[in-house]
C-alpha atoms as a PDB file:
ATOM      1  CA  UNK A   1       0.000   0.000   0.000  1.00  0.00           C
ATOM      2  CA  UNK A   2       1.292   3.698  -0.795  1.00  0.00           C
ATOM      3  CA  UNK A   3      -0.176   6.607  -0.066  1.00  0.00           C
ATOM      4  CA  UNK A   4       1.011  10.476   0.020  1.00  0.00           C
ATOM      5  CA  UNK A   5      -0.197  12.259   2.922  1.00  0.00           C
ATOM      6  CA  UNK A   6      -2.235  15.381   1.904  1.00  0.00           C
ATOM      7  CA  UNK A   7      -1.289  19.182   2.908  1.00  0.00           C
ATOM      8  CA  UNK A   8       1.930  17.051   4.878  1.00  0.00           C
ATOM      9  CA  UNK A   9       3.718  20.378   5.080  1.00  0.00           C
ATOM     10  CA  UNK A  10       0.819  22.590   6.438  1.00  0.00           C
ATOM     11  CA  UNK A  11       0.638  20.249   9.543  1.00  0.00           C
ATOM     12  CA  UNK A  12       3.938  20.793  10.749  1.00  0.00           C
ATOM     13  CA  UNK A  13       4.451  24.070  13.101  1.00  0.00           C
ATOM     14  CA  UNK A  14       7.423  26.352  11.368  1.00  0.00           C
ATOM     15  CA  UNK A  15       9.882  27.670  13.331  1.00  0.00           C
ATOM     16  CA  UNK A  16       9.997  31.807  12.668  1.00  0.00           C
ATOM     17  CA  UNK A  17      13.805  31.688  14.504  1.00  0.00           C
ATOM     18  CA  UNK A  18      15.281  33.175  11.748  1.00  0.00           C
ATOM     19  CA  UNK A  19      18.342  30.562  11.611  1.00  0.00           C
ATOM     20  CA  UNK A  20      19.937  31.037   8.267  1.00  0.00           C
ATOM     21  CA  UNK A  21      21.328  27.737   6.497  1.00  0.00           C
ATOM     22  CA  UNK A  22      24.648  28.249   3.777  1.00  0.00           C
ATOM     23  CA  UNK A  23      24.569  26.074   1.084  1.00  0.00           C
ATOM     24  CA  UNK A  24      27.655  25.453  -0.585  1.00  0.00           C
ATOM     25  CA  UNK A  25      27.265  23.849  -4.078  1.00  0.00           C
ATOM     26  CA  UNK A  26      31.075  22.651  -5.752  1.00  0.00           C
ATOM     27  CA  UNK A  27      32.224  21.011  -8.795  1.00  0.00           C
ATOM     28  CA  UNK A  28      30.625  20.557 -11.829  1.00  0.00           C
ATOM     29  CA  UNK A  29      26.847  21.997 -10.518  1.00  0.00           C
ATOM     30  CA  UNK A  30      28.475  25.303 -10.407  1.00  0.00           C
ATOM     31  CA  UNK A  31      29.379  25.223 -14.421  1.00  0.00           C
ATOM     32  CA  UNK A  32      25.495  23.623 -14.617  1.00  0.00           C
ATOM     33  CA  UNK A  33      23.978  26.039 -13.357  1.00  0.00           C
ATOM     34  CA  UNK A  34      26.109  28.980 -14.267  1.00  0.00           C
ATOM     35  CA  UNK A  35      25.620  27.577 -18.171  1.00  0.00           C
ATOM     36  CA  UNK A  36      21.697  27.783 -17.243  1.00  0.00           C
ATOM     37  CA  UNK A  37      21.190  31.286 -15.500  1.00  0.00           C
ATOM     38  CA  UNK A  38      24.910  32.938 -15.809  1.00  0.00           C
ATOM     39  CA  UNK A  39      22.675  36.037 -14.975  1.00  0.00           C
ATOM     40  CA  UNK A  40      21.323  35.367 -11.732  1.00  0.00           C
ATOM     41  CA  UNK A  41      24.309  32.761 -10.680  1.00  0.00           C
ATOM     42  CA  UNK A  42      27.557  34.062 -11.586  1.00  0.00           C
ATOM     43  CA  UNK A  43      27.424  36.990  -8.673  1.00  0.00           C
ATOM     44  CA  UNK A  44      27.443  34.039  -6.414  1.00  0.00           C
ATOM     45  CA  UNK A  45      30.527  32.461  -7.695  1.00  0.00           C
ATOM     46  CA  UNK A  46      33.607  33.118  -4.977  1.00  0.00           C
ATOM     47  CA  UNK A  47      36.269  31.938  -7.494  1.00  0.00           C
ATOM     48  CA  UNK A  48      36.293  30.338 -11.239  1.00  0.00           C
ATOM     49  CA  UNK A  49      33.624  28.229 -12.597  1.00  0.00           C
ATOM     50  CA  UNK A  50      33.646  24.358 -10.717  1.00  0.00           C
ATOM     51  CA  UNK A  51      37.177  25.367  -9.042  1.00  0.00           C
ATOM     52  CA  UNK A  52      35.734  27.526  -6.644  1.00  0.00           C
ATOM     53  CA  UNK A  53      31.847  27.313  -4.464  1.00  0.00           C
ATOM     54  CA  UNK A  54      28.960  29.058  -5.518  1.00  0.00           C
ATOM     55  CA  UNK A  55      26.890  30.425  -2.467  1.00  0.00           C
ATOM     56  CA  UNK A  56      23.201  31.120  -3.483  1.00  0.00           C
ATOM     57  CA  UNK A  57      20.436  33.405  -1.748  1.00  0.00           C
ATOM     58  CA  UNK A  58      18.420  29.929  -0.768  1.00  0.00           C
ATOM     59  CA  UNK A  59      15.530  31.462   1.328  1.00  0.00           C
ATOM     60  CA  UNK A  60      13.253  29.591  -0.457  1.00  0.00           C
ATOM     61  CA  UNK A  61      14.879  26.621  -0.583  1.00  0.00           C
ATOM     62  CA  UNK A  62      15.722  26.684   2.788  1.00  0.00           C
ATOM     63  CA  UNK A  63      12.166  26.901   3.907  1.00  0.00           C
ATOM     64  CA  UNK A  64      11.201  24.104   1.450  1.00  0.00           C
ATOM     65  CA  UNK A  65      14.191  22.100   3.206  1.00  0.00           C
ATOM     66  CA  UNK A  66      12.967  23.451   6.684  1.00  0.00           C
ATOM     67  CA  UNK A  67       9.099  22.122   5.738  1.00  0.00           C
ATOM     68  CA  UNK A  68      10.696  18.826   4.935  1.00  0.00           C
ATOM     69  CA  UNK A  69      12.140  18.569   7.931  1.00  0.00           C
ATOM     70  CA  UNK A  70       9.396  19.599  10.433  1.00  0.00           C
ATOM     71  CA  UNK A  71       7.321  17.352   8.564  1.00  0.00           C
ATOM     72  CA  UNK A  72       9.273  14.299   8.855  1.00  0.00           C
ATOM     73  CA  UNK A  73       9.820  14.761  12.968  1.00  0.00           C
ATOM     74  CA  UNK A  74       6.244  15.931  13.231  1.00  0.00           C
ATOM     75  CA  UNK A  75       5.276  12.249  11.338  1.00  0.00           C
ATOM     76  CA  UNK A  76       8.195  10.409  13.233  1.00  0.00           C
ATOM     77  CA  UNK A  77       6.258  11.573  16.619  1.00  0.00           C
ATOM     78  CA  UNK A  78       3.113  10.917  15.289  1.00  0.00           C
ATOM     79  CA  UNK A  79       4.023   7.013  14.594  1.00  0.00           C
ATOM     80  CA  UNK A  80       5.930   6.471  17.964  1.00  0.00           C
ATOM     81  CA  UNK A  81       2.567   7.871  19.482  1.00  0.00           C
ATOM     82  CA  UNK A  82       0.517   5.286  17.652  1.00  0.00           C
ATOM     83  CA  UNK A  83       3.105   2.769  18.810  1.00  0.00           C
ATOM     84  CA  UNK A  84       5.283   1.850  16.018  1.00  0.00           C
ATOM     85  CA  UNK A  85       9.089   2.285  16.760  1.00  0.00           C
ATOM     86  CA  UNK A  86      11.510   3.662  14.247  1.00  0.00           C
ATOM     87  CA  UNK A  87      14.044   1.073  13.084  1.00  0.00           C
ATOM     88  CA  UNK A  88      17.530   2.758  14.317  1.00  0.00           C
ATOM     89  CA  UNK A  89      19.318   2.025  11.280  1.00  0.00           C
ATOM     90  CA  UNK A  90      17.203   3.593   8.904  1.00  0.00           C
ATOM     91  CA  UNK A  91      14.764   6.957  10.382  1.00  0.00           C
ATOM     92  CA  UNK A  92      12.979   6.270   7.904  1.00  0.00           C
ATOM     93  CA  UNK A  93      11.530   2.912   8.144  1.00  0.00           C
ATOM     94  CA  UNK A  94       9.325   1.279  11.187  1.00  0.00           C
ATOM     95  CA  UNK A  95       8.876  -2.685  11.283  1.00  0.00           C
ATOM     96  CA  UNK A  96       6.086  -3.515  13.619  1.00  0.00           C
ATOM     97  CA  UNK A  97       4.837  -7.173  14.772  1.00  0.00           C
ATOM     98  CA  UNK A  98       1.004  -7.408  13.138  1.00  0.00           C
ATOM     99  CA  UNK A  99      -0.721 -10.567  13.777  1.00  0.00           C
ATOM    100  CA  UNK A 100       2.804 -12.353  13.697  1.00  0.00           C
ATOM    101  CA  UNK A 101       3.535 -11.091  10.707  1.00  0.00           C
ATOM    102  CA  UNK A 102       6.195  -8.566  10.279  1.00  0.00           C
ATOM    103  CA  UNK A 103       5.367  -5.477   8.427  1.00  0.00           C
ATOM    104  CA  UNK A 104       7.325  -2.889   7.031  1.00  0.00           C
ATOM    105  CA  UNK A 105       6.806   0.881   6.827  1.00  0.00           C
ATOM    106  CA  UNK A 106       8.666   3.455   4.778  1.00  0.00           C
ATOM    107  CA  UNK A 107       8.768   7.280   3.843  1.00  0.00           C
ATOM    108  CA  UNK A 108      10.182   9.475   2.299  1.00  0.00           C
ATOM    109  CA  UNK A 109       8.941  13.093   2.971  1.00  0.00           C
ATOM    110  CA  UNK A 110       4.760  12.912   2.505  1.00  0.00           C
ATOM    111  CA  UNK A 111       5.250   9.407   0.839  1.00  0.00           C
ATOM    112  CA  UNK A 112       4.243   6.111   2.749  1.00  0.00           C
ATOM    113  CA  UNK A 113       4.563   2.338   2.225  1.00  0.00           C
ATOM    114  CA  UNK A 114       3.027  -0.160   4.089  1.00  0.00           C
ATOM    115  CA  UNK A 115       3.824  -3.850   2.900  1.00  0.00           C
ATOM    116  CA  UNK A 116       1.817  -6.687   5.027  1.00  0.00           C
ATOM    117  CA  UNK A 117       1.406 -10.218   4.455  1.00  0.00           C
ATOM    118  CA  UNK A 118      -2.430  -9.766   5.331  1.00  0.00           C
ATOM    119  CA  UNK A 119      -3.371  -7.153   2.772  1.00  0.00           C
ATOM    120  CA  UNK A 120      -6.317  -6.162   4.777  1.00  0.00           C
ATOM    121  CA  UNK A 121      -3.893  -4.126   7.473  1.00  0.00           C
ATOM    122  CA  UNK A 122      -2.413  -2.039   4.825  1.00  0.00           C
ATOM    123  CA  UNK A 123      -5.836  -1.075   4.065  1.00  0.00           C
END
């Protein structure tokens, strides 16, 4: 069973602390995405092309990485709540006992998998 959990990001509180994250992107990216949008990249190059790090203004994808992130704790409490505990070699994966059976849970970000010998739990 799959499902993708609707609105995911709206239910997660966001965190107004105005903590700024740097990104630093290296390498061949830089030449990417200087060859794309030299225009609104290469003020952001510190030093020649891939040699050197390009440092974006990522407001917006910081708060699309900061959404991600409340989301996933918010759903990690959520399934601890319900019972389920988070396998502690992947965070992203719960393996609960069902009728003797074991079933597996995954996500990634607003995306869930249930697999289940006894199709009727997934339901």
């Amino acid at each position: 069973m799959t499902v993708n959990i609707p609105n995911a990001f709206f239910q997660a509180d966001f965190d107004q602390s105005g903590e700024k994250v740097i990104i630093k992107i290296r390498g061949e990216l830089v030449d990417i995405l200087l060859e794309i949008g030299p225009e609104i990249y290469s003020n952001y190059v510190i030093e020649k092309r891939s040699e050197g790090p390009l440092h974006p203004n990522v407001e917006a994808l910081y708060g699309m990485m900061v959404s991600s992130l409340l989301y996933y704790w918010k759903f990690h409490k959520d399934i601890e709540i319900i019972g389920l505990e988070v396998n502690p070699e992947d965070m992203c994966v719960a393996n609960p006992i069902i009728n003797g059976k074991q079933d597996t849970i995954t996500w990634n970000v607003a995306d869930v998998k249930s697999s289940h010998e006894d199709s009727k739990f997934n339901d």
